[in-house]
C-alpha atoms as a PDB file:
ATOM      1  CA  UNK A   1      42.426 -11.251  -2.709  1.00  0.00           C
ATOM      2  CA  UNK A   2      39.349 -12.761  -1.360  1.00  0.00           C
ATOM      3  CA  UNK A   3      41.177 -15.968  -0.845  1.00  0.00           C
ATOM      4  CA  UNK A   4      43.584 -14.379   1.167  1.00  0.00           C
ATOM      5  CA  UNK A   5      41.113 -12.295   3.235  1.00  0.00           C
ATOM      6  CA  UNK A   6      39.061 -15.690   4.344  1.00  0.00           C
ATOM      7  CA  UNK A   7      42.697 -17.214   5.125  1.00  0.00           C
ATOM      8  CA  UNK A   8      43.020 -14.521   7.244  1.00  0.00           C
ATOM      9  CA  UNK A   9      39.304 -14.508   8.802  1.00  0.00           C
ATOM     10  CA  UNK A  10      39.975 -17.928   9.557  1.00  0.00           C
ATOM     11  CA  UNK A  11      43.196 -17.965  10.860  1.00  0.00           C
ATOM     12  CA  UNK A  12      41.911 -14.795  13.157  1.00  0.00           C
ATOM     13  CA  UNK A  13      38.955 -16.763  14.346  1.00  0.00           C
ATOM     14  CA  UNK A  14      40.861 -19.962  14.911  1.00  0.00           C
ATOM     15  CA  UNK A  15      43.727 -18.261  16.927  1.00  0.00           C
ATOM     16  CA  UNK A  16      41.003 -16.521  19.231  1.00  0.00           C
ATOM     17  CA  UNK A  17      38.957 -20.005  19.795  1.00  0.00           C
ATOM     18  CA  UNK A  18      42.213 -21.545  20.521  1.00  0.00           C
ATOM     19  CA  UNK A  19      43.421 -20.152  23.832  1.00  0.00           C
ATOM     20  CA  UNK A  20      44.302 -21.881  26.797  1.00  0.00           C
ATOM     21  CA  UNK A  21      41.230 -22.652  28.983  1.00  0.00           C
ATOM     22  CA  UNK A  22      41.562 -21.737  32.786  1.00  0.00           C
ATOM     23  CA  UNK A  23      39.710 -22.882  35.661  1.00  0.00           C
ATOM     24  CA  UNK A  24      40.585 -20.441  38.466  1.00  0.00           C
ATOM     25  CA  UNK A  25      37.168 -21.199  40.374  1.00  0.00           C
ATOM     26  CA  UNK A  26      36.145 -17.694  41.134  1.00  0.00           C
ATOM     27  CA  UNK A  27      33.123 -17.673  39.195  1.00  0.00           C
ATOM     28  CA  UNK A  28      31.100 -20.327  42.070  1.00  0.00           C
ATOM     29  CA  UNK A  29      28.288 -18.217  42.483  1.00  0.00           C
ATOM     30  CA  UNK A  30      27.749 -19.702  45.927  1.00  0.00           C
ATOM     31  CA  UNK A  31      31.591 -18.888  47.321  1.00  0.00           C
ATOM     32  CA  UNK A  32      31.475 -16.088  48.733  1.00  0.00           C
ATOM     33  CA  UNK A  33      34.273 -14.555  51.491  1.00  0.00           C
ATOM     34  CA  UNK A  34      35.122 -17.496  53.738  1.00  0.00           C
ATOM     35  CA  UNK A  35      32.989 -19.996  52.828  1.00  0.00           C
ATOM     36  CA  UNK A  36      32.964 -23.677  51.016  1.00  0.00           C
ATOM     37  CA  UNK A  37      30.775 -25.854  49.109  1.00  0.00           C
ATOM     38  CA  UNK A  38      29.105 -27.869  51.132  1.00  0.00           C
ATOM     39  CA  UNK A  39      26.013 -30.536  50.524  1.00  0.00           C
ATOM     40  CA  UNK A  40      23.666 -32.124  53.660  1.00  0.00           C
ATOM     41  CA  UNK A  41      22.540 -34.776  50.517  1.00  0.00           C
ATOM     42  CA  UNK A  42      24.003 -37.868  50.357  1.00  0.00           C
ATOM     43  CA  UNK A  43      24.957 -39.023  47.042  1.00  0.00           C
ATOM     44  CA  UNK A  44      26.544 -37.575  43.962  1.00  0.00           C
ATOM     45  CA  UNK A  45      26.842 -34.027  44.267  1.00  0.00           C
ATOM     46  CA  UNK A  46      29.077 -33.043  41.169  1.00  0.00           C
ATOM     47  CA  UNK A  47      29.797 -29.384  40.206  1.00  0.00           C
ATOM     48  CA  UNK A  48      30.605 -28.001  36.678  1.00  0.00           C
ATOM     49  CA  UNK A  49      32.750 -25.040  35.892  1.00  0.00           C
ATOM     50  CA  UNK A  50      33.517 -24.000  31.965  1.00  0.00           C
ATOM     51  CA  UNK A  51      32.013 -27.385  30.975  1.00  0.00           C
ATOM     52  CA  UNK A  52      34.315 -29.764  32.989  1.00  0.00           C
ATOM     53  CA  UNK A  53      32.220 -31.722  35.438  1.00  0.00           C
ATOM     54  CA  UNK A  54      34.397 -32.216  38.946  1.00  0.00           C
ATOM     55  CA  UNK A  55      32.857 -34.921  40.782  1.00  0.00           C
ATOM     56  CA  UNK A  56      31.608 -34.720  44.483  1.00  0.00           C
ATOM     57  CA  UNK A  57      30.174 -37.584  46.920  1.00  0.00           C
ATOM     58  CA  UNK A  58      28.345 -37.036  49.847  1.00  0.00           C
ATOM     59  CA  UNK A  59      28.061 -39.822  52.418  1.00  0.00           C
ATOM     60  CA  UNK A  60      26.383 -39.777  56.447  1.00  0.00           C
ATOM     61  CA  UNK A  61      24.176 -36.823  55.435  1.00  0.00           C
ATOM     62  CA  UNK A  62      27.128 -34.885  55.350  1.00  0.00           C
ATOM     63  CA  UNK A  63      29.537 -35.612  57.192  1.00  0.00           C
ATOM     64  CA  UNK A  64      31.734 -37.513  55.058  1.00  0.00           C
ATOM     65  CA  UNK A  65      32.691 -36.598  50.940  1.00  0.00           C
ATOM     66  CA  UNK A  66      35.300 -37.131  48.617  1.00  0.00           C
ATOM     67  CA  UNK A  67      35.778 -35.554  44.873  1.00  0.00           C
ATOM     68  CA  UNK A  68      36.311 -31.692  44.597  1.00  0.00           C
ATOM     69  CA  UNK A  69      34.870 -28.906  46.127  1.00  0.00           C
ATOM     70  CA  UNK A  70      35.786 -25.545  46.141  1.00  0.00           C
ATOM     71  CA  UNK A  71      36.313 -22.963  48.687  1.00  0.00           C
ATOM     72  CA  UNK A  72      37.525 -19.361  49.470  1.00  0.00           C
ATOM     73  CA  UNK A  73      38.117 -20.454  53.252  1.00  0.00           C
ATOM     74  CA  UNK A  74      41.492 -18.563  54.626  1.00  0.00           C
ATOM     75  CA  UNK A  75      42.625 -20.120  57.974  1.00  0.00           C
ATOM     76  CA  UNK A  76      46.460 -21.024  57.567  1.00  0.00           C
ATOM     77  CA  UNK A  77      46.638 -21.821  60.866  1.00  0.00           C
ATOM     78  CA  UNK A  78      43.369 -23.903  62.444  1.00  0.00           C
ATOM     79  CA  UNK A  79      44.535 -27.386  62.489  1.00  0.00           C
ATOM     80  CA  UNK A  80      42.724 -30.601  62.506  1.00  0.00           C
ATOM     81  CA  UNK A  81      39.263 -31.957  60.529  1.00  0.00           C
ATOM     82  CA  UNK A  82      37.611 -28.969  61.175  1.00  0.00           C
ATOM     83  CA  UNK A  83      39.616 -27.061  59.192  1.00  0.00           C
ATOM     84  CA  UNK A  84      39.444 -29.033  55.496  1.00  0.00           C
ATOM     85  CA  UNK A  85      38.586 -26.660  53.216  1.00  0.00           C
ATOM     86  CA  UNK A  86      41.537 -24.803  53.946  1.00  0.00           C
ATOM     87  CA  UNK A  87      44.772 -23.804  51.787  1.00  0.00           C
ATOM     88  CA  UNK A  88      48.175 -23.807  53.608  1.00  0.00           C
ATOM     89  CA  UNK A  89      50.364 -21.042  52.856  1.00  0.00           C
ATOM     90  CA  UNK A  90      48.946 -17.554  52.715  1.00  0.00           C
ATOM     91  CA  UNK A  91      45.739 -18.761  53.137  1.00  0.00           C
ATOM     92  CA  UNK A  92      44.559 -17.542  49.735  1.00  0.00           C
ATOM     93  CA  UNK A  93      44.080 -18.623  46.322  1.00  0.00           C
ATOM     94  CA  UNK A  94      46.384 -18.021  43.430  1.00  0.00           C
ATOM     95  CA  UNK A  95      47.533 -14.494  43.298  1.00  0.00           C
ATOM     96  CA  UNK A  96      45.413 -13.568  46.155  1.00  0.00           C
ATOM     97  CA  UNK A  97      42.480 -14.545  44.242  1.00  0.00           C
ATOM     98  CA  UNK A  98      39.038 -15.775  46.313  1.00  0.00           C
ATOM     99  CA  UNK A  99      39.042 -19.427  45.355  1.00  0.00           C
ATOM    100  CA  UNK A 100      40.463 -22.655  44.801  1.00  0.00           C
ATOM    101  CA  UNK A 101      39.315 -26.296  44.845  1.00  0.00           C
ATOM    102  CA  UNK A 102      39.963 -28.687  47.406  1.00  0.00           C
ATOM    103  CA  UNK A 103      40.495 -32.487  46.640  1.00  0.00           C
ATOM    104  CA  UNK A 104      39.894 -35.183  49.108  1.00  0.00           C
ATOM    105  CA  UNK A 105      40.879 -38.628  48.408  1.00  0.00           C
ATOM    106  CA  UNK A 106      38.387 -41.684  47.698  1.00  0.00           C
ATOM    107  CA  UNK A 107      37.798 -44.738  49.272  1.00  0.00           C
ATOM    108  CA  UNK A 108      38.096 -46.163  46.215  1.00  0.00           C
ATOM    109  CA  UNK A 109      40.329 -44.199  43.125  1.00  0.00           C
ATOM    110  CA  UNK A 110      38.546 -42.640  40.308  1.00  0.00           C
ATOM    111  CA  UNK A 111      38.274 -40.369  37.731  1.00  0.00           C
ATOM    112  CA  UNK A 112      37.160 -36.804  39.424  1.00  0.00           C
ATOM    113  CA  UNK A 113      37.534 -34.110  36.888  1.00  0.00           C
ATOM    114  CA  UNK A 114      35.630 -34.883  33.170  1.00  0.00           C
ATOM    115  CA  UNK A 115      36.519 -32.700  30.270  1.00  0.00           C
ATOM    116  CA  UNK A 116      34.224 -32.040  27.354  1.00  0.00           C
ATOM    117  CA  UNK A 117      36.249 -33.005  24.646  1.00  0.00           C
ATOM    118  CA  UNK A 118      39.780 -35.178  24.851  1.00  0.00           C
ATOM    119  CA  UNK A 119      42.932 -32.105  24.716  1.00  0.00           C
ATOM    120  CA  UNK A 120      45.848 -31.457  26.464  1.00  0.00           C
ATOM    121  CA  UNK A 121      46.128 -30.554  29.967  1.00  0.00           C
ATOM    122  CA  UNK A 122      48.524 -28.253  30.274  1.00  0.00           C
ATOM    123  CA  UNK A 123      48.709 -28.148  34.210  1.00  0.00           C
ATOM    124  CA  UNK A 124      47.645 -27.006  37.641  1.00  0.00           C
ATOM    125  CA  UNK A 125      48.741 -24.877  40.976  1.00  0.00           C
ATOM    126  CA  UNK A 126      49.167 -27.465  43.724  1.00  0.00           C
ATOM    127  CA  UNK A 127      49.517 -26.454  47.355  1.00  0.00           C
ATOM    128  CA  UNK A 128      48.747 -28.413  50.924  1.00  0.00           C
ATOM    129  CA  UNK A 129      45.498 -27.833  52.587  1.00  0.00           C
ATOM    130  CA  UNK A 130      46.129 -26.492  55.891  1.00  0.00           C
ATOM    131  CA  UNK A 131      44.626 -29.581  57.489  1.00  0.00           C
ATOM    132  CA  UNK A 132      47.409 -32.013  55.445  1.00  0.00           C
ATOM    133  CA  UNK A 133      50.166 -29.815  56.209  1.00  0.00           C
ATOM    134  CA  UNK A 134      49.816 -29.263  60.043  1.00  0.00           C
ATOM    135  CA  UNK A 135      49.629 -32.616  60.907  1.00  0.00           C
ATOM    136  CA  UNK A 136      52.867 -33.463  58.969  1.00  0.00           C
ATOM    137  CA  UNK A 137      54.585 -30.222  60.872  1.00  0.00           C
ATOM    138  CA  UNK A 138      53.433 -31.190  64.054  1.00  0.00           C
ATOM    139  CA  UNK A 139      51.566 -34.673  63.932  1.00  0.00           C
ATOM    140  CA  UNK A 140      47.995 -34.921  65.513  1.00  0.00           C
ATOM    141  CA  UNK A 141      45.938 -37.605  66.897  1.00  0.00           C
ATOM    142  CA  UNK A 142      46.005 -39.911  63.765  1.00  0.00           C
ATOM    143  CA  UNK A 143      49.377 -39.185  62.305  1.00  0.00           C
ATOM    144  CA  UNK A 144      52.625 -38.798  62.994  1.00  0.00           C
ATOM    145  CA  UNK A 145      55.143 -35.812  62.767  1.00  0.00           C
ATOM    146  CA  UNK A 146      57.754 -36.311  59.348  1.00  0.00           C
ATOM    147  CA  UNK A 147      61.235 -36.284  59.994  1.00  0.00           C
ATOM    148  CA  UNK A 148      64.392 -36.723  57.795  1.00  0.00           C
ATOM    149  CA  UNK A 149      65.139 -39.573  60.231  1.00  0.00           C
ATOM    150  CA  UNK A 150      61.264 -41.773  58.407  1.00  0.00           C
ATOM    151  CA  UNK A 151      62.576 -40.394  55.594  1.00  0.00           C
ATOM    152  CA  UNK A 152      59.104 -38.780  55.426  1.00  0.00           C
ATOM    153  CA  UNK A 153      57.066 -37.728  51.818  1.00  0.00           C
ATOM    154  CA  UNK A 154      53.505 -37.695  51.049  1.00  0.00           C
ATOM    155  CA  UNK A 155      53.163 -37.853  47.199  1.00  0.00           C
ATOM    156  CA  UNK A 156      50.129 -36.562  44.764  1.00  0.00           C
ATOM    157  CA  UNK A 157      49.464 -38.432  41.613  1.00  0.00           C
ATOM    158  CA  UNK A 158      47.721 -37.609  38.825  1.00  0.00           C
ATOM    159  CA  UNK A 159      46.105 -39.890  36.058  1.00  0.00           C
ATOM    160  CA  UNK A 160      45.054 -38.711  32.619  1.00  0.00           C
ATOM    161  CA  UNK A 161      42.172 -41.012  31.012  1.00  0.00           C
ATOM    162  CA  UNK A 162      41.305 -41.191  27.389  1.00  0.00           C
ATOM    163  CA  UNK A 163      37.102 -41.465  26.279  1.00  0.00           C
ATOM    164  CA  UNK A 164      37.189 -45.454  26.761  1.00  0.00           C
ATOM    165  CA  UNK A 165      39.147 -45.217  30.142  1.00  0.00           C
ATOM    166  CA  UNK A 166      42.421 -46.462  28.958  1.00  0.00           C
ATOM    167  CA  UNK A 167      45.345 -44.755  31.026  1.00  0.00           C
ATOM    168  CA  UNK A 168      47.429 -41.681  29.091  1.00  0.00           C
ATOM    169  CA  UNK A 169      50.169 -42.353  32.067  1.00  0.00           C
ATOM    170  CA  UNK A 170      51.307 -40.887  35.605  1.00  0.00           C
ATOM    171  CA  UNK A 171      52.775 -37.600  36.636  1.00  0.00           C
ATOM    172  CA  UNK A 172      53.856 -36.840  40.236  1.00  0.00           C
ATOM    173  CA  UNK A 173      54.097 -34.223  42.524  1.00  0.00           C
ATOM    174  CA  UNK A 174      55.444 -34.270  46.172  1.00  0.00           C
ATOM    175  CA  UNK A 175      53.872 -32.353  48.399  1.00  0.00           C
ATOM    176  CA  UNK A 176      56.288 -32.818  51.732  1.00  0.00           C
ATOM    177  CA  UNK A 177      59.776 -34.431  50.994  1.00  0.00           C
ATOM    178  CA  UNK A 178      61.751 -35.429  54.376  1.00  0.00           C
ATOM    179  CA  UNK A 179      64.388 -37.782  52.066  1.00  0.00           C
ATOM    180  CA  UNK A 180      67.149 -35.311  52.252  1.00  0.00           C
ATOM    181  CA  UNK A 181      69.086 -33.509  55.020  1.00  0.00           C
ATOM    182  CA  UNK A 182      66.474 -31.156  55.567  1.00  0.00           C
ATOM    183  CA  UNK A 183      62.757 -31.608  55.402  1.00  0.00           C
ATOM    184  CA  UNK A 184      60.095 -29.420  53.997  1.00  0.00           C
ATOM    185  CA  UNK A 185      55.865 -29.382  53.019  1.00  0.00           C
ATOM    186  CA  UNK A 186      54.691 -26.850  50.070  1.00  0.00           C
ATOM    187  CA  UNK A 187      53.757 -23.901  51.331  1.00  0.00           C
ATOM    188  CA  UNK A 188      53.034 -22.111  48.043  1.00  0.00           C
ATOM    189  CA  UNK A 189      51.334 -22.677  44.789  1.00  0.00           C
ATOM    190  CA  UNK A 190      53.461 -24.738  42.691  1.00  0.00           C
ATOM    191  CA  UNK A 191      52.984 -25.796  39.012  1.00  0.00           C
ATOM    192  CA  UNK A 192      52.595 -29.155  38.054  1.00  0.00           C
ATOM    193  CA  UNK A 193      52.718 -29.384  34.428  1.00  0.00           C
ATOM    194  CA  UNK A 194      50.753 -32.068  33.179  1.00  0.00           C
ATOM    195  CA  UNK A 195      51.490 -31.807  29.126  1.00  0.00           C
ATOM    196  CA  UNK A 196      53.506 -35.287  29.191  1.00  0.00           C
ATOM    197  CA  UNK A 197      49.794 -37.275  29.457  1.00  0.00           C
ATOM    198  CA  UNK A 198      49.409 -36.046  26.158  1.00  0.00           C
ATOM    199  CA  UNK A 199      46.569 -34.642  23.792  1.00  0.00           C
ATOM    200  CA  UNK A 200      44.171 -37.720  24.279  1.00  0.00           C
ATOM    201  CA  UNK A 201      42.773 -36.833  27.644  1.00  0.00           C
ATOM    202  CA  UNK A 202      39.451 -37.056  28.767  1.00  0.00           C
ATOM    203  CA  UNK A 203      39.295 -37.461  32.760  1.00  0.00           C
ATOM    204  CA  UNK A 204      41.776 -36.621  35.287  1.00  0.00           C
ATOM    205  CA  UNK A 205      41.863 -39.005  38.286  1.00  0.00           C
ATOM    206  CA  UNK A 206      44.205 -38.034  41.735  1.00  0.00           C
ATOM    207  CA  UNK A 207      45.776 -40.980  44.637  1.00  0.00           C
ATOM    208  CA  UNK A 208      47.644 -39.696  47.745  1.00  0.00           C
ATOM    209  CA  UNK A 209      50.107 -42.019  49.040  1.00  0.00           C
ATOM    210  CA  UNK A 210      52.596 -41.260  51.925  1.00  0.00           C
ATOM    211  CA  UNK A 211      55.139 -42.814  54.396  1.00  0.00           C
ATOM    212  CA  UNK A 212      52.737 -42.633  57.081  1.00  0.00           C
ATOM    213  CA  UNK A 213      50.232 -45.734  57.134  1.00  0.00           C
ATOM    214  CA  UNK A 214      48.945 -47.710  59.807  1.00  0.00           C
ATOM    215  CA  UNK A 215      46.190 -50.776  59.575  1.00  0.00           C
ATOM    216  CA  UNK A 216      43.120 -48.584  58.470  1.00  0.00           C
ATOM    217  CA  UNK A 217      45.186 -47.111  55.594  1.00  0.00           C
ATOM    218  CA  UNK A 218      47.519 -43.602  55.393  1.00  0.00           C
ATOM    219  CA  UNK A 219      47.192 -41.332  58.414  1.00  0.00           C
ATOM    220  CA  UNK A 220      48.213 -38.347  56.493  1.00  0.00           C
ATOM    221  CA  UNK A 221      45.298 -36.427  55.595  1.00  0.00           C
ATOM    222  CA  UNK A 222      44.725 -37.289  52.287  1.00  0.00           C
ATOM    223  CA  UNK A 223      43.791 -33.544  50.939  1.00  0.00           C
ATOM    224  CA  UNK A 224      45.128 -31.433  48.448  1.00  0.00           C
ATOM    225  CA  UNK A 225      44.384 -27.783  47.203  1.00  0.00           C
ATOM    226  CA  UNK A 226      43.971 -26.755  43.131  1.00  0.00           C
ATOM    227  CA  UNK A 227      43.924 -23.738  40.916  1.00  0.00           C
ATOM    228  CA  UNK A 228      44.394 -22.404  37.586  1.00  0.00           C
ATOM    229  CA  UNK A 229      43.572 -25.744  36.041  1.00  0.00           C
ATOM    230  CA  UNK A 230      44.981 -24.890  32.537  1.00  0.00           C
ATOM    231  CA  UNK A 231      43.783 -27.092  29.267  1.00  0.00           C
ATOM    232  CA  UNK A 232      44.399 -26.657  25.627  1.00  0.00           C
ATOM    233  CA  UNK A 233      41.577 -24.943  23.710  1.00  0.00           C
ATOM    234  CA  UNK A 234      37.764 -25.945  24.081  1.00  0.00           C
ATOM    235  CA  UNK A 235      36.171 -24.362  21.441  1.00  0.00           C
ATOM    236  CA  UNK A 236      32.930 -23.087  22.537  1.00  0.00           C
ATOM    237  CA  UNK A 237      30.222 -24.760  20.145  1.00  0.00           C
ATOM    238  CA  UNK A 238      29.162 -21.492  18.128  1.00  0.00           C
ATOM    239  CA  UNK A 239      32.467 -20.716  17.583  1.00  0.00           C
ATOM    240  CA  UNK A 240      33.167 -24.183  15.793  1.00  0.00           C
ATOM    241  CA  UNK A 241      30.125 -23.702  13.997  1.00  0.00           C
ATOM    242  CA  UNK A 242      31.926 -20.454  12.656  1.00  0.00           C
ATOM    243  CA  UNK A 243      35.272 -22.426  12.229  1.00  0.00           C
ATOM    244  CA  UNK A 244      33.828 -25.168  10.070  1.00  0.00           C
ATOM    245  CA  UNK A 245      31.742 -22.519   7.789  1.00  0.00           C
ATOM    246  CA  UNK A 246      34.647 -20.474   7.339  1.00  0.00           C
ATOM    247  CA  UNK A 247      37.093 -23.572   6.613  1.00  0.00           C
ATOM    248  CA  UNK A 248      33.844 -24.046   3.915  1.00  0.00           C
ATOM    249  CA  UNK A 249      34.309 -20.633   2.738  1.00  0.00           C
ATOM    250  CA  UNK A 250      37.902 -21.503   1.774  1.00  0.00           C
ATOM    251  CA  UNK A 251      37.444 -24.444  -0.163  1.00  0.00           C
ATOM    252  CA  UNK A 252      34.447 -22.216  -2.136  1.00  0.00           C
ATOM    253  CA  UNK A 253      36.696 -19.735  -2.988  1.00  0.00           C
ATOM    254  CA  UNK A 254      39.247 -21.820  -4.205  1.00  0.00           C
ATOM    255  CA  UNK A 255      37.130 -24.110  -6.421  1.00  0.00           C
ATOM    256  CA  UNK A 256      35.604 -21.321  -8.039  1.00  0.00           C
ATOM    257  CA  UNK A 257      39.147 -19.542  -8.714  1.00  0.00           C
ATOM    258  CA  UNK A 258      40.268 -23.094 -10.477  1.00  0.00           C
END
């Protein structure tokens, strides 16, 4: 009887440790209605959020970053630079919620979200930033308008890294396709399910590539909008404290039954 009661203890406190973790990016305690993470310091800038570490650069006291931030900013319809922290769309996180993150593209790729422990990533909610998506509708200064006759996409790809930096593989996500009859650029928050990198993954790294290049590089704003980051269970450390005491429990019990 006892035996069975700790199998149940155990199987209760391991089920309860072992749900999905979420990073939905409401709990920045410094986004508030409308606003955006932003840092005057140069240098490395990174943010944490349920013990994942999301990196963030700051370069020309300022001006210029790449990495993640995060933002609650709704303007759907502002275009150009001045509007980057933007999501397209509605304007609003998922399910109407106050934040997301915002990705800009690196200089140079990296590794830009760090995970405590190597799991599964299950997935993410992609959408265009405001500033990406308006100057594919309509082109701008830098970039051109996307047609079906360029045959027009601008593609997100993601990276999964073990501990030692080896590559788990590739998964990709278009966020404008023009390569059919008819054209379109997400507009809503779309899964992309991640699961296929395995249960080795440490670091998450993100390119943007698109049809649209010209000698300095792409012209397509090279931006991308994030929620509901979703990774298999990190076990907070108390609780696998617990876990590993009551998986002691069990083998007590049943060496002093035998």
């Amino acid at each position: 009887m006892k035996k069975k009661l700790a199998l149940v203890a155990f199987a209760a406190l391991a089920s309860a440790s072992l749900a999905d973790t979420v990073i939905d990016f409401n709990g920045q305690s410094t986004t508030g209605n409308n606003t955006a993470f932003t840092s005057s310091t140069d240098g490395n800038n990174d943010w944490t959020d349920q013990g994942m570490t999301f990196s963030h650069e700051v370069s020309f006291a300022g001006f210029a970053w790449d990495g993640m931030t995060y933002s609650s900013v709704n303007d759907p319809t502002t275009a150009g630079f001045g509007n980057q922290h933007a999501v397209y769309g509605d304007g609003l996180g998922l399910g109407d919620a106050g934040s997301y993150a915002i990705y800009a593209n690196p200089y140079t790729p990296r590794s830009v979200i760090t995970l405590p422990v190597a799991t599964t990533v299950q997935g993410f909610y992609a959408n265009n930033t405001t500033y990406a998506a308006l100057s594919m509708l309509n082109g701008d200064a830098y970039a051109r308008q996307f047609t079906t006759a360029s045959n027009d996409w601008f593609k997100l790809t993601i990276e999964g890294f073990d501990d030692s930096a080896a590559s788990q593989g590739t998964v990709d996500f278009l966020l404008a396709d023009y390569t059919g009859a008819t054209g379109s650029v997400v507009a809503d928050w779309t899964f992309v399910d991640l699961s296929s990198l395995g249960a080795n993954v440490s670091a998450l790294g993100f390119s943007l590539s698109s049809t649209d290049n010209g000698g300095w590089g792409m012209n397509t704003p090279a931006y991308f909008a994030m929620d509901n980051l979703t990774v298999a269970a990190i076990p907070e450390p108390g609780t696998m404290v617990l876990m590993l005491l009551s998986a002691a429990g069990l083998v007590g019990v049943r060496r002093f039954r035998n």
